[in-house]
C-alpha atoms as a PDB file:
ATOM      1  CA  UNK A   1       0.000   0.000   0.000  1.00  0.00           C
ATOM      2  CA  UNK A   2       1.610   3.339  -0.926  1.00  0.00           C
ATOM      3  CA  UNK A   3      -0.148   6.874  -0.732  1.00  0.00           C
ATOM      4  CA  UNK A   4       0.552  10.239  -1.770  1.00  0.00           C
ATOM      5  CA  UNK A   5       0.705  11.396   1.735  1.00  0.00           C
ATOM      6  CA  UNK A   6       3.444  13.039   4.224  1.00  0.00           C
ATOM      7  CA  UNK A   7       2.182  13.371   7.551  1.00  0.00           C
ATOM      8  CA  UNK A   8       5.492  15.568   8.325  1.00  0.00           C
ATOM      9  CA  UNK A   9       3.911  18.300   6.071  1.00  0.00           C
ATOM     10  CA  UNK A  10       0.619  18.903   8.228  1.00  0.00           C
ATOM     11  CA  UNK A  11       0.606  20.993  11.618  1.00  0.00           C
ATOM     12  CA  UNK A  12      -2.781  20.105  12.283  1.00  0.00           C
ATOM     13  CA  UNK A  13      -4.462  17.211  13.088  1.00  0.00           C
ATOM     14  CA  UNK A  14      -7.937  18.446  11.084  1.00  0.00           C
ATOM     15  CA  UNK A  15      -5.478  18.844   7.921  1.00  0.00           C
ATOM     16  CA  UNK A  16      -3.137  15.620   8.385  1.00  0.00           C
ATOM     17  CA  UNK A  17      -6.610  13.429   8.772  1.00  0.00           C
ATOM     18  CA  UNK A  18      -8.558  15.473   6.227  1.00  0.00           C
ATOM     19  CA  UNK A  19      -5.154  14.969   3.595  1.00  0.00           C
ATOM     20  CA  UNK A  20      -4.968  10.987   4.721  1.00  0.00           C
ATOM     21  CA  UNK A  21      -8.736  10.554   4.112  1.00  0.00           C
ATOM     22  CA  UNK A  22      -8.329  11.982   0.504  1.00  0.00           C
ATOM     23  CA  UNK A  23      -4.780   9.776   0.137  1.00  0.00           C
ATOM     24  CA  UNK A  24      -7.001   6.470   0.950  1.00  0.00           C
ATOM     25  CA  UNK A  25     -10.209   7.306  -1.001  1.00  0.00           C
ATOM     26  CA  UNK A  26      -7.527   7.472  -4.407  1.00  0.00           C
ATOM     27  CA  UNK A  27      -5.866   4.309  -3.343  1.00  0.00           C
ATOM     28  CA  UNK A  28      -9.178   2.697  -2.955  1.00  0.00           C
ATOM     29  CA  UNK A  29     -10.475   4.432  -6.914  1.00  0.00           C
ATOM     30  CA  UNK A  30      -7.449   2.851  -7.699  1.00  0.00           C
ATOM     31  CA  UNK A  31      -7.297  -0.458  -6.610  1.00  0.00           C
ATOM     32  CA  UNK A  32     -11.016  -0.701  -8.091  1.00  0.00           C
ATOM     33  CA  UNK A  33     -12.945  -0.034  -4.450  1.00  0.00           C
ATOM     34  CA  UNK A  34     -15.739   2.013  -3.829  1.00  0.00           C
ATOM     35  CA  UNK A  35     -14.567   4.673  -1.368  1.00  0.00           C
ATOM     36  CA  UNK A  36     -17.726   5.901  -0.185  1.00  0.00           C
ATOM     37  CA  UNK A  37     -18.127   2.626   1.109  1.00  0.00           C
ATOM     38  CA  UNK A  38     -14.500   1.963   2.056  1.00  0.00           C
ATOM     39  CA  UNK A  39     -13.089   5.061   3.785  1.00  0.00           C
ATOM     40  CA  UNK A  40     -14.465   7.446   6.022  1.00  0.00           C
ATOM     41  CA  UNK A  41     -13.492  10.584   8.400  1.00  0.00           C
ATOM     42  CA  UNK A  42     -15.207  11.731  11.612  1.00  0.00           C
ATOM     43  CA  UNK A  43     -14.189  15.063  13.408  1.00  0.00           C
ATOM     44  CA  UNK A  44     -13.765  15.045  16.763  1.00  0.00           C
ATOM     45  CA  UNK A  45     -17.312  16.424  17.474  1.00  0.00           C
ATOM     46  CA  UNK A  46     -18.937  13.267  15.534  1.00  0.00           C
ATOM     47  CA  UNK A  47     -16.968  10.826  17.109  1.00  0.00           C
ATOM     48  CA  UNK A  48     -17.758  12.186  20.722  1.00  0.00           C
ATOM     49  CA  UNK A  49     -21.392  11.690  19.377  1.00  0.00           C
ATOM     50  CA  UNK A  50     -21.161   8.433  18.295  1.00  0.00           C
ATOM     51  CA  UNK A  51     -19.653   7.650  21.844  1.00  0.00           C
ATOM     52  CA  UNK A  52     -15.809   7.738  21.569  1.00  0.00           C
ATOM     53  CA  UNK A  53     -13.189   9.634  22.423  1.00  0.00           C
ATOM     54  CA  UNK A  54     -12.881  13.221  20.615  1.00  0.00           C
ATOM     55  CA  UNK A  55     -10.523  12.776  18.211  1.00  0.00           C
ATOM     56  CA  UNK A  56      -9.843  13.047  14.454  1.00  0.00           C
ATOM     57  CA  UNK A  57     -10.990   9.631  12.789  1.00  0.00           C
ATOM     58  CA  UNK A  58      -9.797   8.011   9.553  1.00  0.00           C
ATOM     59  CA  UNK A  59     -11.619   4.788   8.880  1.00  0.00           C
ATOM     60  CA  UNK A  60     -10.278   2.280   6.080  1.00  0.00           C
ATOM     61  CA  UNK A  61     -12.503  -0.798   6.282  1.00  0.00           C
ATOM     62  CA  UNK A  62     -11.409  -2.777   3.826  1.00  0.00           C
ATOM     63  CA  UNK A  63      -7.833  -2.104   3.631  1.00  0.00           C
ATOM     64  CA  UNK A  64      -4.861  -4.609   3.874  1.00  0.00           C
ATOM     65  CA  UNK A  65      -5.018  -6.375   7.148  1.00  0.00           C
ATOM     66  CA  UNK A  66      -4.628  -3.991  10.139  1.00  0.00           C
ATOM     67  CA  UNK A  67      -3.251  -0.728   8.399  1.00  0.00           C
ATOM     68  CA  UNK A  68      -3.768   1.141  10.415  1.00  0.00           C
ATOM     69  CA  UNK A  69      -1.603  -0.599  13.225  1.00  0.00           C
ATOM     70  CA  UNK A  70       1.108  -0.763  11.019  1.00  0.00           C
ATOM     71  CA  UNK A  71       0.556   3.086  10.111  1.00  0.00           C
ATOM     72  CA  UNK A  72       0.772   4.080  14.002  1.00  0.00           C
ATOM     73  CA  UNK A  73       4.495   2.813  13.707  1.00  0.00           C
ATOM     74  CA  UNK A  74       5.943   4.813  11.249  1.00  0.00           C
ATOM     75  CA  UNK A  75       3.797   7.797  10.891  1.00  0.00           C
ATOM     76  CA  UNK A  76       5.857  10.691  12.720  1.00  0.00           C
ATOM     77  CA  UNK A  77       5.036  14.528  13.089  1.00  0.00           C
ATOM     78  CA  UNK A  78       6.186  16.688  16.202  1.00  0.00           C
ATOM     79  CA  UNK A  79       2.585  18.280  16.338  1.00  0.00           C
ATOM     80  CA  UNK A  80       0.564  15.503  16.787  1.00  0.00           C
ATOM     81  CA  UNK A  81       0.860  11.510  16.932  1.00  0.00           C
ATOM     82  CA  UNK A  82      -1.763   8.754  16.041  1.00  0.00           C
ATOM     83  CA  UNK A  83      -2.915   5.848  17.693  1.00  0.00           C
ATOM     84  CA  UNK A  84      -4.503   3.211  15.861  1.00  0.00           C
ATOM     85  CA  UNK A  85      -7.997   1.849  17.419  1.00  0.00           C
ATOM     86  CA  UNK A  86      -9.310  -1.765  16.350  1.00  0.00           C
ATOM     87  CA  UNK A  87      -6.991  -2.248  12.871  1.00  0.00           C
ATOM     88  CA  UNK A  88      -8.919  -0.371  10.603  1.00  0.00           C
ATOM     89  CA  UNK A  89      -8.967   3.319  12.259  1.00  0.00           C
ATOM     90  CA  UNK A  90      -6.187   5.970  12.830  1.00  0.00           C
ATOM     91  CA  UNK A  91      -7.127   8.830  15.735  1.00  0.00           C
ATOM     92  CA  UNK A  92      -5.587  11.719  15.008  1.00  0.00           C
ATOM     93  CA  UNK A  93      -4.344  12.968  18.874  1.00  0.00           C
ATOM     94  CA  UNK A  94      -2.060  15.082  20.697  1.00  0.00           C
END
């Protein structure tokens, strides 16, 4: 899985998970996925609705076998860090 994404150029956490959500909807158009189906992005607002913790969400669900665990390891930025929750969703956090 590559992606046209650096999370070293984003200060924010709204811009880093609003840029990754884009990266994974082309990967899924490309691979021949539907990405309305496949990805998704909650702001911290929604997910505090829908009963979690307030952070940026980026949801892939049918990406490669737990992404975004493997993603929490090598995605660096001094602004902000990310912690993966199940396999298939990144939280954006500080």
């Amino acid at each position: 899985m590559v992606l046209d994404w650096d999370p070293k150029a984003y200060k924010t956490k709204s811009g880093a998970a609003k840029s990754l959500h884009k990266a994974l909807c082309k990967w899924c158009e490309d691979i021949g996925m539907d990405p309305k189906t496949e990805c998704h992005i909650w702001t911290p607002e929604q997910q505090e609705a829908r009963g979690y913790e307030k952070y940026w969400c980026v949801s892939l669900e049918g990406g490669p076998f737990e992404w975004a665990i493997r993603a929490s390891d090598v995605i660096d930025n001094p602004h902000w860090y990310v912690e993966p929750y199940y396999s298939f969703n990144l939280h954006f956090v500080e």
